[in-house]
C-alpha atoms as a PDB file:
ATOM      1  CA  UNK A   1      33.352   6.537   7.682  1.00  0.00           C
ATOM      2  CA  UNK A   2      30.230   4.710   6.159  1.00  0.00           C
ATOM      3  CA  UNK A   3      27.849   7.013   4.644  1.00  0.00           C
ATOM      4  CA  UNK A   4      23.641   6.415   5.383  1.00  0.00           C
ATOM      5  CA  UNK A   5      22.589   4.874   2.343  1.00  0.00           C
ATOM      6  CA  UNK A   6      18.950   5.300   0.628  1.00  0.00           C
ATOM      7  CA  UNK A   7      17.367   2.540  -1.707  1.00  0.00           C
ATOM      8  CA  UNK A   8      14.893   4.668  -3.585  1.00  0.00           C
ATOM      9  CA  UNK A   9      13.653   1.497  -5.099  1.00  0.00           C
ATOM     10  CA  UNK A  10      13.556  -2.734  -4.158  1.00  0.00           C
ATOM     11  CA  UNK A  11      11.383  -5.610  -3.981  1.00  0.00           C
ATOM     12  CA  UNK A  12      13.084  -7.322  -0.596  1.00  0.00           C
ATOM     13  CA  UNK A  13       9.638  -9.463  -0.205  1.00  0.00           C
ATOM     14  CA  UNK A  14      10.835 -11.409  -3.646  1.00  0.00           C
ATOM     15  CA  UNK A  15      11.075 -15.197  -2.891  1.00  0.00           C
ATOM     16  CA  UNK A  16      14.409 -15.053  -4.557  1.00  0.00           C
ATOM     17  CA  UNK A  17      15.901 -13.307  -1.999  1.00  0.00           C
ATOM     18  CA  UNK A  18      14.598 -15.737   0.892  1.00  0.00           C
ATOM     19  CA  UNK A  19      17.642 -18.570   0.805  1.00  0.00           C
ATOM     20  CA  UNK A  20      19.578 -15.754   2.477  1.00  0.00           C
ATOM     21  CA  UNK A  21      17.459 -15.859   5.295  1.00  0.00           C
ATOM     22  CA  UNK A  22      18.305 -13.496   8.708  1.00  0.00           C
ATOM     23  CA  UNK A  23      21.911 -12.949   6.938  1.00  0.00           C
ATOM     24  CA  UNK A  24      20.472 -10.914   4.413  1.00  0.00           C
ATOM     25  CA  UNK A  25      19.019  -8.266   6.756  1.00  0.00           C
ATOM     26  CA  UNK A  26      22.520  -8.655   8.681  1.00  0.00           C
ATOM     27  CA  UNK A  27      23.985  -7.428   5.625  1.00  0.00           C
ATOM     28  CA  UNK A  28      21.740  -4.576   4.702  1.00  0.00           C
ATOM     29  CA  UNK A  29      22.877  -3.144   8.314  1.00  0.00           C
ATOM     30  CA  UNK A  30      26.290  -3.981   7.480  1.00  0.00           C
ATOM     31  CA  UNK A  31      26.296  -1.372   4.888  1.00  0.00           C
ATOM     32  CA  UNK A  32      24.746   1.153   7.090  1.00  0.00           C
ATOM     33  CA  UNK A  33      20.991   1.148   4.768  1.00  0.00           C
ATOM     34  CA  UNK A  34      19.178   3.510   6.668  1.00  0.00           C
ATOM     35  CA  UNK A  35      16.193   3.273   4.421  1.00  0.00           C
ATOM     36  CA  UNK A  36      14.963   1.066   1.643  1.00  0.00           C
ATOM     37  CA  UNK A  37      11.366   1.735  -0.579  1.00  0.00           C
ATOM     38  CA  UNK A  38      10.195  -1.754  -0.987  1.00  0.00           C
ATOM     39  CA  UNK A  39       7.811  -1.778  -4.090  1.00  0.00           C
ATOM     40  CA  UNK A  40       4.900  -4.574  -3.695  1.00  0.00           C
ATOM     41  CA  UNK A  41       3.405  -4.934  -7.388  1.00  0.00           C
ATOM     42  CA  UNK A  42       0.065  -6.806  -7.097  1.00  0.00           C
ATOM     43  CA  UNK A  43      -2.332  -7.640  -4.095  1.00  0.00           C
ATOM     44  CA  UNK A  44      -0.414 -11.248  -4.122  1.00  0.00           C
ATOM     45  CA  UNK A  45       2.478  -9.524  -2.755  1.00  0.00           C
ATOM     46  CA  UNK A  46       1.005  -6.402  -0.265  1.00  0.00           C
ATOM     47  CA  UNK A  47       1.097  -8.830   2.399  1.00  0.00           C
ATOM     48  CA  UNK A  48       4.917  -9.894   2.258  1.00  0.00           C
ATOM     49  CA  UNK A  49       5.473  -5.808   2.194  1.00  0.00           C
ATOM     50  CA  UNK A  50       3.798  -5.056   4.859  1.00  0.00           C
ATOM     51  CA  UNK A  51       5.054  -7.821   7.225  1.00  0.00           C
ATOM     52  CA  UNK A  52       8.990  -6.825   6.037  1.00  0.00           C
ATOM     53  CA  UNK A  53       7.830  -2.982   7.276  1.00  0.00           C
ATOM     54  CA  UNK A  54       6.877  -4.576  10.721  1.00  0.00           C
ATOM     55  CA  UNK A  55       9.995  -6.457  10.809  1.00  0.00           C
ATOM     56  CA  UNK A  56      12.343  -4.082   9.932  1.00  0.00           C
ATOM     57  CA  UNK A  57      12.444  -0.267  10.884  1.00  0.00           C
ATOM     58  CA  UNK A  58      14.740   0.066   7.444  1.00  0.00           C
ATOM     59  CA  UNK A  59      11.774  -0.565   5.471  1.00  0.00           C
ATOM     60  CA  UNK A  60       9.387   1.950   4.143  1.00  0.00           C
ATOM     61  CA  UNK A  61       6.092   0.136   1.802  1.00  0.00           C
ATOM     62  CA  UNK A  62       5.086   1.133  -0.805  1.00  0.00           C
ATOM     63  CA  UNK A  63       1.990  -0.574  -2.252  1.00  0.00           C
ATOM     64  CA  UNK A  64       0.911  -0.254  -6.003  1.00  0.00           C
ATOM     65  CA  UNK A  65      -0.274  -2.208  -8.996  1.00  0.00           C
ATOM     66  CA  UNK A  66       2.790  -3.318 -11.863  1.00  0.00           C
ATOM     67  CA  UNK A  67       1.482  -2.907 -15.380  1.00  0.00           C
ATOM     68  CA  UNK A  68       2.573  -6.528 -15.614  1.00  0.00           C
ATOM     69  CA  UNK A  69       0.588  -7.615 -12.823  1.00  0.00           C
ATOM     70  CA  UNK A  70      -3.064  -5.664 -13.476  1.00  0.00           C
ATOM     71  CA  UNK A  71      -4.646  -8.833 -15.424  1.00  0.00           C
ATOM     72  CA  UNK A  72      -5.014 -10.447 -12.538  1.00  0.00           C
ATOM     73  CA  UNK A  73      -6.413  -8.032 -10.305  1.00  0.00           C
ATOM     74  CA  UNK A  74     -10.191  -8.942  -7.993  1.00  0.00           C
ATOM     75  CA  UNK A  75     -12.647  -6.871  -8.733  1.00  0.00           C
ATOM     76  CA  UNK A  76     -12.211  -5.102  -4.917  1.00  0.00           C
ATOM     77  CA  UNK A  77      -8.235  -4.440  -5.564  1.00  0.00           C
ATOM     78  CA  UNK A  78      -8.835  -0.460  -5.248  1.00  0.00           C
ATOM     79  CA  UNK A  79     -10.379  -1.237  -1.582  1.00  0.00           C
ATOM     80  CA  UNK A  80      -7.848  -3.804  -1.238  1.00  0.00           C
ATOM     81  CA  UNK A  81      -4.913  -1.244  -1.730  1.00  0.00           C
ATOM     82  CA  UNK A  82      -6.236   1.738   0.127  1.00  0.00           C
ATOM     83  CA  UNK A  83      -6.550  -1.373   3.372  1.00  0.00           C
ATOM     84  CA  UNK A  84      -2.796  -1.398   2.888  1.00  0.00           C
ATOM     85  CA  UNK A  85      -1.894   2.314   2.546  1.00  0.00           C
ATOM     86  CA  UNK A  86      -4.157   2.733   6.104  1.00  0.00           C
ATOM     87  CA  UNK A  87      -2.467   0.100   7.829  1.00  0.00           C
ATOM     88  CA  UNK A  88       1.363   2.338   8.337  1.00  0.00           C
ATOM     89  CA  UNK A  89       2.486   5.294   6.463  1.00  0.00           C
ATOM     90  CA  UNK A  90       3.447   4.085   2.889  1.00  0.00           C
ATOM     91  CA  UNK A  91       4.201   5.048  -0.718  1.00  0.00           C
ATOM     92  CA  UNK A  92       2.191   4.044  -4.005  1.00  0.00           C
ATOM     93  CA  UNK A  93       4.049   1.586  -6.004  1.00  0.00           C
ATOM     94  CA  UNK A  94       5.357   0.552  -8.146  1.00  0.00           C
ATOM     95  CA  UNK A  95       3.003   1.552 -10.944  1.00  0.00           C
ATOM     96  CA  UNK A  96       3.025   2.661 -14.079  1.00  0.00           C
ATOM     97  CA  UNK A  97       2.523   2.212 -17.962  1.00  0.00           C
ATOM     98  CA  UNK A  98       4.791  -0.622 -20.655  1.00  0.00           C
ATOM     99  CA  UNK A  99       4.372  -1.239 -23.886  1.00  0.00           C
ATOM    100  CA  UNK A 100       7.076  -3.454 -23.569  1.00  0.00           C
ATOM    101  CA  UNK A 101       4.451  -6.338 -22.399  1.00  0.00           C
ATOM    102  CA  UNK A 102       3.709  -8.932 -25.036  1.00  0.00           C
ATOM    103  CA  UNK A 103       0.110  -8.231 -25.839  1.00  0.00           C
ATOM    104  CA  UNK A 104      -0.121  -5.181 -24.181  1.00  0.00           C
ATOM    105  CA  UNK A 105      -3.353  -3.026 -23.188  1.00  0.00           C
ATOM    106  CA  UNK A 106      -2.412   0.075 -23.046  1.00  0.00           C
ATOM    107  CA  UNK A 107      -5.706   1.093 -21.826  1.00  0.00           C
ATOM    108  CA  UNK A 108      -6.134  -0.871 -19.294  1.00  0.00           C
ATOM    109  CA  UNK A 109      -2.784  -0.006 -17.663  1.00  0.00           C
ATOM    110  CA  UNK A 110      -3.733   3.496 -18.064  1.00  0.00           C
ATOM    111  CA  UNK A 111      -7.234   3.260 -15.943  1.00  0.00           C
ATOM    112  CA  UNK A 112      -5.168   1.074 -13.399  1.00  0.00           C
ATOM    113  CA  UNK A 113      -2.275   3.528 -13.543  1.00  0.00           C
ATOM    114  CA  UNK A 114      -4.719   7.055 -13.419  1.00  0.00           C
ATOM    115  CA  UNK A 115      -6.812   5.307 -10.198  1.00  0.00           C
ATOM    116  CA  UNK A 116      -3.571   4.976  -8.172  1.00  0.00           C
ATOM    117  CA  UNK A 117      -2.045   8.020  -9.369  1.00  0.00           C
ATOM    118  CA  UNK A 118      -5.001  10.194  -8.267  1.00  0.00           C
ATOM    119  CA  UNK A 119      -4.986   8.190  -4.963  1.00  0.00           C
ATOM    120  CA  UNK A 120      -1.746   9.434  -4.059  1.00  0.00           C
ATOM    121  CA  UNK A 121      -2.536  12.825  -4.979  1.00  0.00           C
ATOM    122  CA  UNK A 122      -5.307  12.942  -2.923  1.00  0.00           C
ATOM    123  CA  UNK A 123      -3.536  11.636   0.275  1.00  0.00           C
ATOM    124  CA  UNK A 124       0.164  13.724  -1.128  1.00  0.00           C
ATOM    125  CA  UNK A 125       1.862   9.880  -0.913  1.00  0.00           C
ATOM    126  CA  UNK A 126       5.193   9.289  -3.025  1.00  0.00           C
ATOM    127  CA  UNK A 127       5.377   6.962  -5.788  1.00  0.00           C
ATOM    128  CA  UNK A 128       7.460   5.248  -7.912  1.00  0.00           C
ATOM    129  CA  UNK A 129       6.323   5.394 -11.411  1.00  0.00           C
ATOM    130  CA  UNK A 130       7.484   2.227 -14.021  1.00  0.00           C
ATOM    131  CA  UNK A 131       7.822   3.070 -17.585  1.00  0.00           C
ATOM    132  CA  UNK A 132       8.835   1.175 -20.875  1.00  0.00           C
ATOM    133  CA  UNK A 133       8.672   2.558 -24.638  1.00  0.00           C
ATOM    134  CA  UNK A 134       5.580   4.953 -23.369  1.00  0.00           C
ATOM    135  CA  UNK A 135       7.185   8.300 -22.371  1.00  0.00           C
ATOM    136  CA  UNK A 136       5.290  10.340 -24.302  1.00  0.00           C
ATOM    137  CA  UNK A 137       2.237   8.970 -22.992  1.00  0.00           C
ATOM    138  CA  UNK A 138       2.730   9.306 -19.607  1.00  0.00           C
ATOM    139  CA  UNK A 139       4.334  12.739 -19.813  1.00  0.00           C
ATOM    140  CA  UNK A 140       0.937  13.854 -21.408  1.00  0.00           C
ATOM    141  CA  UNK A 141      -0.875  11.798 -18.419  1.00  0.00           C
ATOM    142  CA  UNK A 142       1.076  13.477 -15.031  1.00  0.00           C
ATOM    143  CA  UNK A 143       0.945  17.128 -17.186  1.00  0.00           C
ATOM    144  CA  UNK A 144      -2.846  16.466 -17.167  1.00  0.00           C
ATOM    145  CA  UNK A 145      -2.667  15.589 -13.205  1.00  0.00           C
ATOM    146  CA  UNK A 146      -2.839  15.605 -10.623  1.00  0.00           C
ATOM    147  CA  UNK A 147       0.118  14.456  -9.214  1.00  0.00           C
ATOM    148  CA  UNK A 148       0.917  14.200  -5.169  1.00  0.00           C
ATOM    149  CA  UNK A 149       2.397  17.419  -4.531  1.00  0.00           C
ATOM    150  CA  UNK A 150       5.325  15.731  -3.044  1.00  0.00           C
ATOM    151  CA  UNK A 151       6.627  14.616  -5.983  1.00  0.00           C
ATOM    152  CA  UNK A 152       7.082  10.688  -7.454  1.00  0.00           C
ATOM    153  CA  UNK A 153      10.087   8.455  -8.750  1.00  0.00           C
ATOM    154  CA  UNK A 154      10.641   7.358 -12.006  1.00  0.00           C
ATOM    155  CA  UNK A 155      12.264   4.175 -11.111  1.00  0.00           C
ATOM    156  CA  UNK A 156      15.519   3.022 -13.043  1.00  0.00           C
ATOM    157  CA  UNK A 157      14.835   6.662 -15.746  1.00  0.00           C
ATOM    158  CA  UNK A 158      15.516   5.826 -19.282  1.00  0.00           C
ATOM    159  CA  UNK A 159      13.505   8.453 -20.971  1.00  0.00           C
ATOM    160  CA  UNK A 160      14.563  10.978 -23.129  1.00  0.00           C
ATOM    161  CA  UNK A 161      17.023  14.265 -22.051  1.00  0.00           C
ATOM    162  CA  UNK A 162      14.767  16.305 -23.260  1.00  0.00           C
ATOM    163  CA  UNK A 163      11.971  15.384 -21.139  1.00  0.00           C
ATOM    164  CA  UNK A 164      14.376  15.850 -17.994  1.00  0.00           C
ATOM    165  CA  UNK A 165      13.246  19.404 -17.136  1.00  0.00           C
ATOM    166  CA  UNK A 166       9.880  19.270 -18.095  1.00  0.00           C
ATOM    167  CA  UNK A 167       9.006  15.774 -15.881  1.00  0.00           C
ATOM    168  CA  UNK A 168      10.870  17.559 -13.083  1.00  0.00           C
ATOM    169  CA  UNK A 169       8.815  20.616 -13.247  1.00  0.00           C
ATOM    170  CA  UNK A 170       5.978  18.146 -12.549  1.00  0.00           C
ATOM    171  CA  UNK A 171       7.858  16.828  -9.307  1.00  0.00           C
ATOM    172  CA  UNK A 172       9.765  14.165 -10.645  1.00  0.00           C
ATOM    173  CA  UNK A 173      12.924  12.347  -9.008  1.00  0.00           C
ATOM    174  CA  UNK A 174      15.465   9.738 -11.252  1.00  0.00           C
ATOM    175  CA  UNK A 175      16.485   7.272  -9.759  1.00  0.00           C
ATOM    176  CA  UNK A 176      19.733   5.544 -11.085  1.00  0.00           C
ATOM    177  CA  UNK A 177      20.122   1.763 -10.846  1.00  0.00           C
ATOM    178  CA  UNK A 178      23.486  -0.110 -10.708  1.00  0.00           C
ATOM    179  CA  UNK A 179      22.545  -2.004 -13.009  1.00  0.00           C
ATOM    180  CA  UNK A 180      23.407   1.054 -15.736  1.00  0.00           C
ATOM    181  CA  UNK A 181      27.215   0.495 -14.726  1.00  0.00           C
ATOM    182  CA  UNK A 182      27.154  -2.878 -17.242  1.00  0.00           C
ATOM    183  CA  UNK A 183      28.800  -1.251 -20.531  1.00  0.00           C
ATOM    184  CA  UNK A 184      25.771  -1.653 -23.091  1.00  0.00           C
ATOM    185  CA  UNK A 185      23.870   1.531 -20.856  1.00  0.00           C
ATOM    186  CA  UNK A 186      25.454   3.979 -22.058  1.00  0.00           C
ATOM    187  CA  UNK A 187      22.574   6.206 -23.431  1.00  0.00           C
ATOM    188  CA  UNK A 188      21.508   5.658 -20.376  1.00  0.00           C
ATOM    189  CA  UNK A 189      24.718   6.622 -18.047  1.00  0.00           C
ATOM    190  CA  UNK A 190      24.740   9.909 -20.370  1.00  0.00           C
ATOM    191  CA  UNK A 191      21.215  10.647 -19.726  1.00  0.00           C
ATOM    192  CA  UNK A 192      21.703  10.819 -15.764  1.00  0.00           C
ATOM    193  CA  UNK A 193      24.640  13.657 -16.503  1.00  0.00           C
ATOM    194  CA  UNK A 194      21.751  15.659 -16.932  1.00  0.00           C
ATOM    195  CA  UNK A 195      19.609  14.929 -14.270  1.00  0.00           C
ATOM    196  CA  UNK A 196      19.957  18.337 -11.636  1.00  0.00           C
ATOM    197  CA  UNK A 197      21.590  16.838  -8.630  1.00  0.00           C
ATOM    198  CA  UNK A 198      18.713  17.851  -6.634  1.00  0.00           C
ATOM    199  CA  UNK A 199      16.215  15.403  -8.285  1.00  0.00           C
ATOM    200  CA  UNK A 200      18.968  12.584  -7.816  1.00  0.00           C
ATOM    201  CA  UNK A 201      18.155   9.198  -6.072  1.00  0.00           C
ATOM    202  CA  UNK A 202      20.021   5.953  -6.228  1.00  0.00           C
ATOM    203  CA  UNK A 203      18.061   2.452  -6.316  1.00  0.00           C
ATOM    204  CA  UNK A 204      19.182  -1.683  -6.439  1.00  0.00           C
ATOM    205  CA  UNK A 205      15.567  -2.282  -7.904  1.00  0.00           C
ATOM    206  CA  UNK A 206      16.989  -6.314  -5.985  1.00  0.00           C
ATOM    207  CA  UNK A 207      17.049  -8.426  -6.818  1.00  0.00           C
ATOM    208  CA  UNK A 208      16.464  -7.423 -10.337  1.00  0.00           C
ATOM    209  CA  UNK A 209      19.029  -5.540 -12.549  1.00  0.00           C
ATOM    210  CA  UNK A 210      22.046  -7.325 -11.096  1.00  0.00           C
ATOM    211  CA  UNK A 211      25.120  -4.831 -11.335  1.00  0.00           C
ATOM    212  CA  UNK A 212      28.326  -5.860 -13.163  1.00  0.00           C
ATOM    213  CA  UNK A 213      29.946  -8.957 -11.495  1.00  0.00           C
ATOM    214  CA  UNK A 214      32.831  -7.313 -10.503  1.00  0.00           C
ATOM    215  CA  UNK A 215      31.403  -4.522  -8.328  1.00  0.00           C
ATOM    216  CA  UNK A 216      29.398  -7.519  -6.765  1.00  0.00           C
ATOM    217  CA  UNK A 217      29.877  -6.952  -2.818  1.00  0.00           C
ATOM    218  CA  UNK A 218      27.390  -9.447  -1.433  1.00  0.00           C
ATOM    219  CA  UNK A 219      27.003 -12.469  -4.300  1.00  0.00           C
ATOM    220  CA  UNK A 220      23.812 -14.558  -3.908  1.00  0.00           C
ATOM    221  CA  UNK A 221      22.069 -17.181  -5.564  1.00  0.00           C
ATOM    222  CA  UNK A 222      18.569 -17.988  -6.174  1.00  0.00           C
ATOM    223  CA  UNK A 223      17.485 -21.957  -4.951  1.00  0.00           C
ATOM    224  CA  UNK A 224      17.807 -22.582  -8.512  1.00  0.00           C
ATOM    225  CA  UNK A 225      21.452 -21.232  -8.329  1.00  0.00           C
ATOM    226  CA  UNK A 226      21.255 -18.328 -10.310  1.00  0.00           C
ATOM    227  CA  UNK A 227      22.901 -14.959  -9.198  1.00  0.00           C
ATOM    228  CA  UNK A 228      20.117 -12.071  -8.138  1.00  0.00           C
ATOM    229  CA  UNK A 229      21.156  -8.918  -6.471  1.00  0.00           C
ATOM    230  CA  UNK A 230      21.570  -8.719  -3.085  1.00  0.00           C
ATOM    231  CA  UNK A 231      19.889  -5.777  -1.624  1.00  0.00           C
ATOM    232  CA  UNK A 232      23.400  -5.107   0.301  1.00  0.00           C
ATOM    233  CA  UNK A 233      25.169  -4.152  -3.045  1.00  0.00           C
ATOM    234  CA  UNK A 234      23.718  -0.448  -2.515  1.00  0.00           C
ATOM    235  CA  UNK A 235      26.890   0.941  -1.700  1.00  0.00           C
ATOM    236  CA  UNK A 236      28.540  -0.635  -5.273  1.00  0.00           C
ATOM    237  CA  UNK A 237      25.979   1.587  -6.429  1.00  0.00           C
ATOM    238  CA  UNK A 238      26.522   4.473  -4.812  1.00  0.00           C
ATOM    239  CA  UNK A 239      30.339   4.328  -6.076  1.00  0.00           C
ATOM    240  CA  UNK A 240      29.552   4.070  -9.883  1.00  0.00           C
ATOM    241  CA  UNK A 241      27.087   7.083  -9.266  1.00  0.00           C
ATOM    242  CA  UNK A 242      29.889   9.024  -7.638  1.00  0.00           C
ATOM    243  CA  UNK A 243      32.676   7.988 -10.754  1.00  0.00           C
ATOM    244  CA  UNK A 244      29.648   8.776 -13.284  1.00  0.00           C
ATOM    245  CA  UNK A 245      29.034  11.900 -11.897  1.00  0.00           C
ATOM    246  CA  UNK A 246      32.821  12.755 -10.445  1.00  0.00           C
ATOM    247  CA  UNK A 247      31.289  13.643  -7.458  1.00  0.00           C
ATOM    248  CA  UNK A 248      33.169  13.080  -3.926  1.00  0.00           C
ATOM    249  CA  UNK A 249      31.266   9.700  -2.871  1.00  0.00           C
ATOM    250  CA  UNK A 250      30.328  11.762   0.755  1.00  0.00           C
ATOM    251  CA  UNK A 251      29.153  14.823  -0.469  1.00  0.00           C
ATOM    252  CA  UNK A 252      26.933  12.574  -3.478  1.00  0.00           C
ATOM    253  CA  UNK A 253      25.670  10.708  -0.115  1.00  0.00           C
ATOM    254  CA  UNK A 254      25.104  13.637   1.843  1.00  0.00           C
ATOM    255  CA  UNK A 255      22.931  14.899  -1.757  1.00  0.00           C
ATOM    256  CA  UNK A 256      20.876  11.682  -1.918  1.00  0.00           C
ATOM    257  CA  UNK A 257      20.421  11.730   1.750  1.00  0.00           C
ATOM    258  CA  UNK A 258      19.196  15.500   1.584  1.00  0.00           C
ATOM    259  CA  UNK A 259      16.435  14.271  -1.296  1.00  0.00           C
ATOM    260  CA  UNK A 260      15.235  10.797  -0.175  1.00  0.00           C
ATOM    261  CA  UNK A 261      13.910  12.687   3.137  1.00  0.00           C
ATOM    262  CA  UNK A 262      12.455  15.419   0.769  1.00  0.00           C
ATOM    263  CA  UNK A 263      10.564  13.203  -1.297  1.00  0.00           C
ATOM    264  CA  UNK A 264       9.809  10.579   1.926  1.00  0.00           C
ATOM    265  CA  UNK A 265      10.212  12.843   5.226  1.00  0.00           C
ATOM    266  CA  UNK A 266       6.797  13.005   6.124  1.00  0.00           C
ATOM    267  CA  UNK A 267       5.976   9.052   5.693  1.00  0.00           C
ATOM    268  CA  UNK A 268       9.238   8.528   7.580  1.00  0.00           C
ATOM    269  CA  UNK A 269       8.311  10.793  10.492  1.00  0.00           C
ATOM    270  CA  UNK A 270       4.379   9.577  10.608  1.00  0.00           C
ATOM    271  CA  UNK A 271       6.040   5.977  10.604  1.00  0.00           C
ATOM    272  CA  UNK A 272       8.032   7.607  13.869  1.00  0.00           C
ATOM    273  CA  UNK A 273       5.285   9.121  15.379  1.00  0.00           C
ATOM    274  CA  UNK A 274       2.989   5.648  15.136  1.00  0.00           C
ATOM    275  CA  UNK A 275       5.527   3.677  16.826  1.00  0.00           C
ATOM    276  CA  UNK A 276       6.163   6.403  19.430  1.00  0.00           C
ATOM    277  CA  UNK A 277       2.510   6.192  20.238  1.00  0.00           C
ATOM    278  CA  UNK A 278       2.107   1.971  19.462  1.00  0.00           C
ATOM    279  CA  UNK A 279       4.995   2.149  22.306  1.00  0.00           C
ATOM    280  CA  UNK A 280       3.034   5.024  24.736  1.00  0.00           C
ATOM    281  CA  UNK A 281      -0.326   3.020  24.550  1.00  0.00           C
ATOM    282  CA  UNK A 282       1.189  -0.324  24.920  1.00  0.00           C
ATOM    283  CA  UNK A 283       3.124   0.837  27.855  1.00  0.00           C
ATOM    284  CA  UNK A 284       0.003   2.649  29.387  1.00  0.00           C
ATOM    285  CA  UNK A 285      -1.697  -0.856  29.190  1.00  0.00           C
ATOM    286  CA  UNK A 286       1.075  -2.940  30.831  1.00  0.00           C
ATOM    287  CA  UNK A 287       1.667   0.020  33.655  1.00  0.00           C
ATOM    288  CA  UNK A 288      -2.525  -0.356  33.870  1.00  0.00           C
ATOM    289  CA  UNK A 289      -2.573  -4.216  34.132  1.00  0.00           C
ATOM    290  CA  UNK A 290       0.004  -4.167  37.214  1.00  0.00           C
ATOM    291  CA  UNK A 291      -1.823  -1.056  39.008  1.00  0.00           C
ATOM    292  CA  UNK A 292      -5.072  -3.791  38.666  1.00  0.00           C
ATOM    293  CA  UNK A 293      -2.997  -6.443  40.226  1.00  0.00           C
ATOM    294  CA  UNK A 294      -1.294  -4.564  42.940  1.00  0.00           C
ATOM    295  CA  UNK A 295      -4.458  -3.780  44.184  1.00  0.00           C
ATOM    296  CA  UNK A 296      -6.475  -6.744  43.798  1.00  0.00           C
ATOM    297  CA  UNK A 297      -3.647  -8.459  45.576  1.00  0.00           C
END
């Protein structure tokens, strides 16, 4: 039996994903992907987000600024993103602070970072939180608040332990990437042993961190012919979480399962809800149009 899978964390509107074409959706519902948070990272990008969540019921959007993207943001990008979040129910992201940048301004990612954080705590949206060689920074930063009271992801964790119960106190979730299955992670395999199974998620972040090449499921280049990761490969993922953890790989499922609709349930079921009534009022209009014709015939 297939488990649901959850993709805490992807970027499925990335050009290098588009020479797959209709065969890469085929394969996410191959795999049984019930859901998948696709991250847009600048106001370039909203638009391919939103018309993937449109597409596909498997997506959930989730709109944000990158801290490598905020240099080029329009003056208006604030009214810009809050023009996204009203058009369907959607997460903030992917945002966050790196001081891994060349040439970094640390400032400047905090102001971006601090507006869209307080944006989701005012509406109690999710979101996925980036972070490079600043953890003690933005520890001090969600302490301060607010935060959404539903709680946020730190995509692909690679903090310290010892921050672990402290950032989940705050409403953190950790998401684990496949791509921390390649040998050279192995700070960073021992720091998810700590991470309370309730505060679990798993992520592809595809096509980006590309998991080792033999647990490659679905292999895919780029035009240029370079390998990316296919969005599909979730379930490769979900199997090195299970041996990391030595956890049964249902019952792990049945976990992540239980805590992607903790952190998401309520954008998942006002994403319901709007279709349900999209579907009512368009059906009300069609059922409307051929009462008018019956009777002016």
């Amino acid at each position: 039996m297939q488990p649901a899978l959850y993709d805490a964390h992807n970027h499925a509107q990335d050009d290098r994903l588009k020479p797959a074409g209709d065969s890469l959706w085929r394969d996410i519902r191959s795999v049984n992907i019930r859901r998948m948070v696709v991250n847009g990272s600048s106001e370039a990008d909203w638009p391919s987000v939103l018309a993937l969540a449109r597409a596909h019921p498997e997506v959930l959007p989730s709109f944000g600024y990158h801290p490598w993207f905020i240099r080029q943001r329009t003056p208006g990008w604030k009214g810009t993103l809050v023009k996204f979040l009203d058009e369907m129910p959607s997460a903030v992201g992917e945002i966050g602070l790196d001081r891994w940048i060349k040439d970094h301004d640390l400032m400047d990612q905090e102001q971006v970072f601090v507006e869209q954080l307080r944006l989701a705590a005012e509406r109690n949206l999710p979101v996925t939180i980036h972070c490079l060689k600043t953890w003690g920074r933005l520890h001090e930063i969600l302490s301060a608040g607010p935060c959404p009271a539903c709680g946020f992801v730190l995509h692909s964790f690679g903090g310290p332990p010892g921050m672990i119960h402290s950032l989940a106190s705050l409403g953190a979730y950790f998401s684990l990437p496949g791509y921390y299955a390649h040998e050279r992670k192995k700070r960073q395999r021992d720091t998810f042993l700590q991470v309370p199974l309730e505060r679990l998620l798993i992520e592809t972040d595809a096509p980006d961190q590309p998991i080792p090449p033999e647990r490659v499921r679905f292999p895919l280049p780029d035009e240029e012919g370079r390998p990316v990761n296919h969005p599909a490969n979730l379930p490769a993922v979900y199997d090195f979480a299970a041996e990391l953890l030595d956890k049964p790989l249902l019952d792990l499922a049945a976990t992540i399962e239980h805590n992607f609709n903790r952190l998401f349930g309520a954008l998942i079921r006002a994403g319901a809800k709007a279709g349900h009534e999209l579907e009512k009022n368009t059906n009300s209009t069609l059922a409307t149009g051929l009462t008018s014709g019956i009777h002016s015939a």
